[in-house]
Protein backbone atom coordinates (compact mmCIF):
# COMPACT_ATOMS: atom_id res chain seq x y z
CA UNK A 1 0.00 0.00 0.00
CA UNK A 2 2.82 2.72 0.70
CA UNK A 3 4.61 1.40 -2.12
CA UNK A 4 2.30 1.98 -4.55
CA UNK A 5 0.94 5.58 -2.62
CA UNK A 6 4.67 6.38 -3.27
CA UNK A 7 5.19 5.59 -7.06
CA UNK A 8 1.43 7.37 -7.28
CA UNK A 9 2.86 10.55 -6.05
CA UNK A 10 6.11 10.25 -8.19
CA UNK A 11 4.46 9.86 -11.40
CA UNK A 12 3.97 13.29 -13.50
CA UNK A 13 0.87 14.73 -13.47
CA UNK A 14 -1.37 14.87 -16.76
CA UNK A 15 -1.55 17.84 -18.67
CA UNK A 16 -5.10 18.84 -19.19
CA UNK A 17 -6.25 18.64 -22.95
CA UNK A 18 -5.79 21.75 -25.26
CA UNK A 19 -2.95 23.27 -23.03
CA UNK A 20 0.40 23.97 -24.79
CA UNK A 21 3.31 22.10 -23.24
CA UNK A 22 5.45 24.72 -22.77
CA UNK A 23 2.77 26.73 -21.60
CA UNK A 24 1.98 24.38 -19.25
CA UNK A 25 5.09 24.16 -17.23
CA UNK A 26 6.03 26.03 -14.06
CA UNK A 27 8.13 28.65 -14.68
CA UNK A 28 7.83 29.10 -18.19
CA UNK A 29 7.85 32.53 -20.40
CA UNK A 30 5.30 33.02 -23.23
CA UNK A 31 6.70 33.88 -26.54
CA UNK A 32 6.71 37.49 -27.04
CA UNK A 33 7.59 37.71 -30.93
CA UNK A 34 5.85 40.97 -31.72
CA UNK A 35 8.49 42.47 -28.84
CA UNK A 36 11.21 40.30 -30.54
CA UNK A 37 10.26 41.76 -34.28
CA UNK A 38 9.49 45.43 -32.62
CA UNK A 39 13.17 45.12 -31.18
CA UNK A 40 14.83 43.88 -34.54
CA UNK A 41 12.77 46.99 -36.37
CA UNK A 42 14.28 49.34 -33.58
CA UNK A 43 17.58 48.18 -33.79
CA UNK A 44 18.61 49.31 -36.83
CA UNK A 45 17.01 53.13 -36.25
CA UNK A 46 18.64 52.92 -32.41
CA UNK A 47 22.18 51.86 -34.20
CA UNK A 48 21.77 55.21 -36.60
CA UNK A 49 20.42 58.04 -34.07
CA UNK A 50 23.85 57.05 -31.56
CA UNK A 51 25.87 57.02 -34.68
CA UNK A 52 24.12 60.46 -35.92
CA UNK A 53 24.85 61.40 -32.19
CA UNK A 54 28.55 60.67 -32.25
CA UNK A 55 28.79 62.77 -36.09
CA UNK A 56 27.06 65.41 -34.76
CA UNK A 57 28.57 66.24 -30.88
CA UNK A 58 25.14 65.71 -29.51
CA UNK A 59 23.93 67.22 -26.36
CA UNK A 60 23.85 65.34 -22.92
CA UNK A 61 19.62 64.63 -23.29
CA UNK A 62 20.37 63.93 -27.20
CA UNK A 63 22.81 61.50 -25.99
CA UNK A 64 20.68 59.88 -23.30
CA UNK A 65 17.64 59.46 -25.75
CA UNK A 66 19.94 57.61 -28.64
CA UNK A 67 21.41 55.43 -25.57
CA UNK A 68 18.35 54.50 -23.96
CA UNK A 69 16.73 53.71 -26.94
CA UNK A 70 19.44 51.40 -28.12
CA UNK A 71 18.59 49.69 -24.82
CA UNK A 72 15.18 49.52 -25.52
CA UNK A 73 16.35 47.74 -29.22
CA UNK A 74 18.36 45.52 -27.59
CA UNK A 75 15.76 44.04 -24.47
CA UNK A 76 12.88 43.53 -26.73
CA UNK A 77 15.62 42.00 -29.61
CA UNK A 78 16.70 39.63 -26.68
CA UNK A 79 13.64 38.87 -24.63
CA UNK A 80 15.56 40.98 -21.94
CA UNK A 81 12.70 42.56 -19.77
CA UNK A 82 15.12 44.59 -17.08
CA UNK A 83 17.05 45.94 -20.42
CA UNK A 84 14.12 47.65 -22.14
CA UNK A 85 13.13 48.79 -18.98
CA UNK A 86 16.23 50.15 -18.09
CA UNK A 87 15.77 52.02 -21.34
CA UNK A 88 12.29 53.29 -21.35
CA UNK A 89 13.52 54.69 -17.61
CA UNK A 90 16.23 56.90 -19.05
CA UNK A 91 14.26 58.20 -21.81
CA UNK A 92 11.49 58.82 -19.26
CA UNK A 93 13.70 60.64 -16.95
CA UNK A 94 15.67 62.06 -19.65
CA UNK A 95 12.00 64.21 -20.92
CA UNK A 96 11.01 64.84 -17.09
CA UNK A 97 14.58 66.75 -16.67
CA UNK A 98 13.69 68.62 -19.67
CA UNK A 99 10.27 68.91 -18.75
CA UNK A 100 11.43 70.57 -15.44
CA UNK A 101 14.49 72.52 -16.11
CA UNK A 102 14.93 74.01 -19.55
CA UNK A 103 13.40 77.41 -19.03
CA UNK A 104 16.64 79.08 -19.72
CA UNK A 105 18.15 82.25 -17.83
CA UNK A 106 16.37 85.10 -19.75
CA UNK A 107 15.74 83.24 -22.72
CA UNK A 108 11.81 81.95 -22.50
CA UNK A 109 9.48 80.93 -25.34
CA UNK A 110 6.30 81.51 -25.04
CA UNK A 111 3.07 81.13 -26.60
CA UNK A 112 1.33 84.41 -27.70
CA UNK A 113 -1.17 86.19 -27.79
CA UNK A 114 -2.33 83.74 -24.05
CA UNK A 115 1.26 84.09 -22.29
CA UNK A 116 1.27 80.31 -21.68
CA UNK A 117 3.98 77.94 -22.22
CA UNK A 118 3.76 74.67 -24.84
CA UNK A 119 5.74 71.86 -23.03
CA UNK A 120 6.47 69.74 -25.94
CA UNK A 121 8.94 72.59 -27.20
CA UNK A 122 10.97 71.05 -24.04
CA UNK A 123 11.44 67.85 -24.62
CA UNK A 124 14.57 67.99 -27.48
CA UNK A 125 17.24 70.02 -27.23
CA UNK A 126 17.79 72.19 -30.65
CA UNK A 127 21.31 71.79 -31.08
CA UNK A 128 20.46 68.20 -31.48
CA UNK A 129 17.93 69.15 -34.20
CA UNK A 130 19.48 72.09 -36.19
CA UNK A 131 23.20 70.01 -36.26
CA UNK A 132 21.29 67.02 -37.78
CA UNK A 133 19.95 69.29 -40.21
CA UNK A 134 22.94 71.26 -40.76
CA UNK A 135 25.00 68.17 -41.44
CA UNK A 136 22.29 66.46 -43.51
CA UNK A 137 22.28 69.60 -45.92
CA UNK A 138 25.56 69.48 -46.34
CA UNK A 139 26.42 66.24 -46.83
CA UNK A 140 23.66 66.56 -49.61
CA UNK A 141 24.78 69.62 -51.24
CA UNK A 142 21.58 71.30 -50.83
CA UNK A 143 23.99 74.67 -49.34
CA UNK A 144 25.97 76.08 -52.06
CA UNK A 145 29.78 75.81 -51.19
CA UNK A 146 30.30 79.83 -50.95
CA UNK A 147 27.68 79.51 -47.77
CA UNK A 148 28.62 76.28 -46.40
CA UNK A 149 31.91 77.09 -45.76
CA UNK A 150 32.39 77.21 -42.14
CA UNK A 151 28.63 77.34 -41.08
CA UNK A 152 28.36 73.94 -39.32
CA UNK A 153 31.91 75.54 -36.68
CA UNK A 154 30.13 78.46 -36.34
CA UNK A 155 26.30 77.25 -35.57
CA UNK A 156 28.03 74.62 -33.11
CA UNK A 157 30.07 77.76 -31.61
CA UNK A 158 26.55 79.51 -31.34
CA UNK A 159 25.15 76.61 -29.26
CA UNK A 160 27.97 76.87 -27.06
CA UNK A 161 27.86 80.34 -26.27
CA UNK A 162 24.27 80.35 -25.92
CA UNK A 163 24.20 76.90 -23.54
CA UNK A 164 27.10 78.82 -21.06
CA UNK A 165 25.14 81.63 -20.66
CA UNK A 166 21.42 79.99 -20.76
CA UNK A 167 21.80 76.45 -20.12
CA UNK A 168 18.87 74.22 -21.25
CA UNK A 169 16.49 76.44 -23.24
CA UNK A 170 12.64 75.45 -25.08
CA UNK A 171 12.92 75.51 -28.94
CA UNK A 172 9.70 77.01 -30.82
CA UNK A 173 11.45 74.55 -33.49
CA UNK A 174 8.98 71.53 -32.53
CA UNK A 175 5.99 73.35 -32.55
CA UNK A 176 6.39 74.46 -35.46
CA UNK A 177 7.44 71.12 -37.46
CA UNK A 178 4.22 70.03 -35.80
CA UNK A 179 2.08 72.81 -37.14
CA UNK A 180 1.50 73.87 -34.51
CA UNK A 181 2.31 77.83 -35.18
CA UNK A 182 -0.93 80.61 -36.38
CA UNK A 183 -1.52 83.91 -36.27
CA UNK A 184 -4.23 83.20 -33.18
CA UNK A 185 -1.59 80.88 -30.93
CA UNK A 186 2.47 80.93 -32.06
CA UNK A 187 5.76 80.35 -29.89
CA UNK A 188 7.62 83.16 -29.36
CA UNK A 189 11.01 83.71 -28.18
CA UNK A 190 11.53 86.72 -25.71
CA UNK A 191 14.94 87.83 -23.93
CA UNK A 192 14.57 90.75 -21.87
CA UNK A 193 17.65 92.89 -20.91
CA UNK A 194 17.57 91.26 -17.63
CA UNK A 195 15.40 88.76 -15.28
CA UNK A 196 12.51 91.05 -14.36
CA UNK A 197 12.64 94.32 -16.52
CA UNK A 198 10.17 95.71 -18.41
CA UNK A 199 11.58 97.78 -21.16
CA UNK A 200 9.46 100.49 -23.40
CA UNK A 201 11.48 99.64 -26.25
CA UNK A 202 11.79 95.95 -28.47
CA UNK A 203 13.44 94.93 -31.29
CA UNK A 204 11.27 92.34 -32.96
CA UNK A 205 13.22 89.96 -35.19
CA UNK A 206 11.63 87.45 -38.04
CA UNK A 207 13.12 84.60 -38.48
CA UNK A 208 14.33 82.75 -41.71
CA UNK A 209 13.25 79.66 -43.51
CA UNK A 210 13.03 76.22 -41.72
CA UNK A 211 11.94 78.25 -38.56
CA UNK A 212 12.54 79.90 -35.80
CA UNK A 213 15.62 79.14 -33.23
CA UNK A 214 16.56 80.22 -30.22
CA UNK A 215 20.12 80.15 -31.40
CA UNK A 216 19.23 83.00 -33.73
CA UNK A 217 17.63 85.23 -31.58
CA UNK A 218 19.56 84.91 -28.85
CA UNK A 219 22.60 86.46 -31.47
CA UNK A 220 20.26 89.29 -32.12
CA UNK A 221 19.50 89.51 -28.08
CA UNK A 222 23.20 90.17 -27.32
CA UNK A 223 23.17 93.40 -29.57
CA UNK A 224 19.50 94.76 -28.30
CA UNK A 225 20.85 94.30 -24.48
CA UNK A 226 23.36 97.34 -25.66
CA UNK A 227 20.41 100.04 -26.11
CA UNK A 228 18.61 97.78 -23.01
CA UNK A 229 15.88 96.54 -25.59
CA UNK A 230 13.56 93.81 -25.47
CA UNK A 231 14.10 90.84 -27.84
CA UNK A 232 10.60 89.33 -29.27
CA UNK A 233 11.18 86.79 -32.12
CA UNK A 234 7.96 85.34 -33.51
CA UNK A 235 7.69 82.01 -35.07
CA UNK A 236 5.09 81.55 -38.89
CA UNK A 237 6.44 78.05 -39.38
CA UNK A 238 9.37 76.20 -41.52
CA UNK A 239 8.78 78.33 -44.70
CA UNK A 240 10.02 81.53 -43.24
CA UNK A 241 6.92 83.36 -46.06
CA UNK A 242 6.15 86.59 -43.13
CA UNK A 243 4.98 88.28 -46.34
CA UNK A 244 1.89 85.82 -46.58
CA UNK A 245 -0.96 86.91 -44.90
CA UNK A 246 -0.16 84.48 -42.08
CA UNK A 247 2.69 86.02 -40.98
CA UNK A 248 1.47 89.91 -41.66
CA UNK A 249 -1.50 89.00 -38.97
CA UNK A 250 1.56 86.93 -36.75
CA UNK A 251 3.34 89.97 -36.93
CA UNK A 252 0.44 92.29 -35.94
CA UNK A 253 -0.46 89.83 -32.97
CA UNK A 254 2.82 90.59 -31.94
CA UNK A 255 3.05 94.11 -31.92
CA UNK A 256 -0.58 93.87 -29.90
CA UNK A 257 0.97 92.11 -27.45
CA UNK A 258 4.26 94.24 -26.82
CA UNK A 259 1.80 97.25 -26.91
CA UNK A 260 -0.50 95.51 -24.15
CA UNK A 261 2.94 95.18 -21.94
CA UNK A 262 3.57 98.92 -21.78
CA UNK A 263 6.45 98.91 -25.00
CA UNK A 264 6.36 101.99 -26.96
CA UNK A 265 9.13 101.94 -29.77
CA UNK A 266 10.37 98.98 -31.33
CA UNK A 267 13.14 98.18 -34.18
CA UNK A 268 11.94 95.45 -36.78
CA UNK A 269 14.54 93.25 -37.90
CA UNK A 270 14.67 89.76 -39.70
CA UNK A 271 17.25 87.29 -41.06
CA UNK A 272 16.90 85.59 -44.45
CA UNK A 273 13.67 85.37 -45.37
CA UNK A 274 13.01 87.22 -42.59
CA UNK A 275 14.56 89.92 -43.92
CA UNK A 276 12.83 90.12 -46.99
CA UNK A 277 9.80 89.70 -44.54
CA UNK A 278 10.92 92.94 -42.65
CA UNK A 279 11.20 94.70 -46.26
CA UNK A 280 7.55 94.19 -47.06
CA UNK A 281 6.23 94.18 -43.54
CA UNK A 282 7.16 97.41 -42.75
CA UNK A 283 5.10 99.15 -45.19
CA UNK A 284 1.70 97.31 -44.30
CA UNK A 285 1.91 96.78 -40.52
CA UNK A 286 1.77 99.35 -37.82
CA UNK A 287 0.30 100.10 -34.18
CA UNK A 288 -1.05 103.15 -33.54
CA UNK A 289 0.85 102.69 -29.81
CA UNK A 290 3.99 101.75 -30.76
CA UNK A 291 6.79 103.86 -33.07
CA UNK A 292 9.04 102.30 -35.58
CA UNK A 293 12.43 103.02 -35.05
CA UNK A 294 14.11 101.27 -37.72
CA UNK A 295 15.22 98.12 -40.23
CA UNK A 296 18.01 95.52 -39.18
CA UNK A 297 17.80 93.61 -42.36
CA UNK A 298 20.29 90.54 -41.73
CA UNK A 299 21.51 88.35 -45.26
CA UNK A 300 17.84 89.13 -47.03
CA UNK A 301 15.38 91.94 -47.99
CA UNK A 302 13.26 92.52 -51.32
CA UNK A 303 14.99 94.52 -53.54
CA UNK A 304 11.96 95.98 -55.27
CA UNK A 305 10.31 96.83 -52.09
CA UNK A 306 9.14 100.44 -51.37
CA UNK A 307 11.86 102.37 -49.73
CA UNK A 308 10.76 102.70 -45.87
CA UNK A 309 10.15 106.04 -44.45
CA UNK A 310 12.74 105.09 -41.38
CA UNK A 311 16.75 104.41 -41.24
CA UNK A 312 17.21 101.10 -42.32
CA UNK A 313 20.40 98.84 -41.19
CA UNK A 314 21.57 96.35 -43.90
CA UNK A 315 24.00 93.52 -43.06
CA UNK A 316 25.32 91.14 -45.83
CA UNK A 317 27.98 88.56 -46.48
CA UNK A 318 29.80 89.31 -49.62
CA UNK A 319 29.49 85.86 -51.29
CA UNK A 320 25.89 85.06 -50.41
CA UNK A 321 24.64 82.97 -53.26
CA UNK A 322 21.41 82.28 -51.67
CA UNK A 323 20.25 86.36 -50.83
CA UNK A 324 22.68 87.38 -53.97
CA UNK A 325 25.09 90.48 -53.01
CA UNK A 326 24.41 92.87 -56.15
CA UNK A 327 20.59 92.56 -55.11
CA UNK A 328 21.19 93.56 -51.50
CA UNK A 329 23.50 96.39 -53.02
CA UNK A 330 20.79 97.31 -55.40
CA UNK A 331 18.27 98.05 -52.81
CA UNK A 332 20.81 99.85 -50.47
CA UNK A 333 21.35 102.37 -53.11
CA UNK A 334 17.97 102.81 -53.05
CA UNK A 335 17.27 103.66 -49.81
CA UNK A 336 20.38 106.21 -50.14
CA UNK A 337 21.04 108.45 -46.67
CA UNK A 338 18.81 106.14 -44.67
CA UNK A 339 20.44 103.17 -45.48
CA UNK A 340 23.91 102.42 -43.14
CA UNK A 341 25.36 98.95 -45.15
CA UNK A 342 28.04 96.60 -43.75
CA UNK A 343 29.21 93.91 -45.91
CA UNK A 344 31.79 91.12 -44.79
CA UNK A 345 34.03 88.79 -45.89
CA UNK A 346 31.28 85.95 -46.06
CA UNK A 347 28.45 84.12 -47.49
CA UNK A 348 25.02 83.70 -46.39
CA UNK A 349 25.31 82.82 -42.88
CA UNK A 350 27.37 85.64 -41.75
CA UNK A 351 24.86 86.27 -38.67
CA UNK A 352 26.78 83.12 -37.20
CA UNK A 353 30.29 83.01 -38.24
CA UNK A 354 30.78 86.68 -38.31
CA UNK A 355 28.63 86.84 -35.21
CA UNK A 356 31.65 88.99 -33.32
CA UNK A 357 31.47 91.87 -36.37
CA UNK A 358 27.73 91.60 -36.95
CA UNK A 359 26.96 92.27 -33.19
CA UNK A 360 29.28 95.27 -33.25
CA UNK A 361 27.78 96.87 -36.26
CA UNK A 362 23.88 96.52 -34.87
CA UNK A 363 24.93 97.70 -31.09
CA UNK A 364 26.85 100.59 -32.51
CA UNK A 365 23.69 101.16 -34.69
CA UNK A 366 20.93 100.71 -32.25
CA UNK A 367 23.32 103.38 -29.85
CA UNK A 368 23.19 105.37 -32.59
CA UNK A 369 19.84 105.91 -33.28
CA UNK A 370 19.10 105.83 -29.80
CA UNK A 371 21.33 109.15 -29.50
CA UNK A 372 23.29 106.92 -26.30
């Protein structure tokens, strides 16, 4: 009897009907081949953003995301659970840190007419972003050599100077590849002179094509802080087109709003297309509470624009193929005595790699017609 109670015990019990073997034993892991193909698919696109990170000299975050997304790759590739979750967590705390703490020093971007804030313009850093681009357009000879020379050095100088001084800073740059930017709710850039004031005077400055960056109008901060001027830069999305009626009612908005925070004079000032923009702009848009000061046209205006009725500021690099020279030159003659023009040894990005000379000649322009 306790013989055969013993070999009754020791036999294996039956597996119930319908019930996968492998299923059925203790201890066992279902196959998870969607997570397994998911992982293979990621792999690949993981490999390329931390070898696009590398290329590039991404930034710590831009780093972090690549990394923890390899991670990711790899755990679901594997069937390793704590390795994708290991990665989700540093891409998750990677976007919280951003989330939390890049507001910048005086840089802020915020979303007009309301005054509110759009997070999502927090979660990548735009060095990350506008290097990518920078190296993907030239590495595809979409820039002409005369303007490519030296522009990728001196946008990655840029980003330095403005991370030392501002540390982790919003871009308007995701908002507006969403399309997310209109006349009734865009991202705006604003530096004041320093934390707290409230100047009476602005220089509002329209960016270029494939959108606004806080790189740009940071540049164009550092001269305005000389005549203690407020720096507003608007975004009207990747096409830079401020002549459209889009960015005519943008620009308006804009001007409401400084008006509404007790500015009285402003200087209107654009780069590239922006530029151009500025050209046109002037001569349809107006506040009845504000006074135009002046132009600070930066590599761009229309030539066959009406001359403006106020001293106009014209910087442009000699061998700019994109906003040609004799145009530029053209419309300077035009405007005649109002017209003050600089032209350096450069092509069309001189705002960047001429940044030291380019400053100069605003700030000693902006004193000037300040009378300081």
């Amino acid at each position: 009897m306790v013989l055969g109670m013993a070999h009754s015990i020791s036999a294996p019990l039956a597996v119930p009907t319908g019930v996968p073997r492998a299923l059925a034993k203790e201890g066992s892991r279902p196959r998870t081949w969607p997570g397994v193909l998911l992982g293979v698919l990621l792999t690949p696109v993981a490999g390329l953003l931390l070898a696009t990170a590398a290329r590039i000299g991404a930034s710590p975050s831009g780093w972090s995301y690549s990394g923890g997304l390899v991670l990711v790759a790899v755990g679901l590739m594997l069937r390793a659970r704590g390795l994708w979750r290991a990665g989700l967590g540093l891409i998750a705390l990677v976007a919280c840190s951003r989330l939390l703490f890049a507001d910048g020093t005086l840089l802020q971007t915020v979303q007009l007419p309301e005054g509110g804030h759009r997070w999502v313009n927090r979660l990548v850093d735009e060095r990350d972003g506008t290097l990518f681009a920078a190296h993907a357009l030239v590495r595809l000879g979409k820039l002409p050599r005369s303007d490519a020379s030296g522009f990728i050095p001196a946008l990655e100088a840029a980003f330095d100077r403005m991370e030392l001084a501002e540390g982790a800073v919003a871009t308007p740059a995701i908002a507006t590849y969403l399309g997310l930017q209109s006349p009734e709710s865009f991202d705006a850039l604003v530096i004041p002179p320093a934390r707290g004031a409230t100047p009476d005077t602005a220089v509002v400055f329209l960016h270029g094509y494939a959108g606004n960056f806080a790189v740009y109008c940071w540049e164009m901060a550092r001269a305005a802080w000389t005549i203690s001027a407020l720096t507003v830069c608007p975004s009207v999305g990747p096409a830079g087109d401020w002549w459209s009626p889009q960015g005519e009612r943008t620009l308006k908005a804009t001007l409401e709003w400084l008006s509404a925070r007790g500015v009285r004079r402003f200087y209107l000032g654009g780069l590239s297309n922006g530029g151009v923009g500025a050209s046109v702009l002037v001569h349809r848009v107006s506040h009845p509470g504000l006074e135009l000061r002046g132009l600070v046209l930066v590599s761009g205006a229309e030539s066959s624009a009406p001359v403006p009725k106020v001293p106009a500021l014209v910087i442009q690099g000699r061998h700019d193929s994109m906003m040609g020279t004799p145009a530029m030159r053209t419309y300077v003659e035009r405007l005649g005595q109002r017209a003050t023009y600089v032209e350096l040894d450069s092509g069309h990005f001189v705002f960047l790699d001429r940044h030291l000379e380019s400053e100069k000649a605003i700030s000693q322009w902006l004193r000037q017609q300040e009378g300081i």
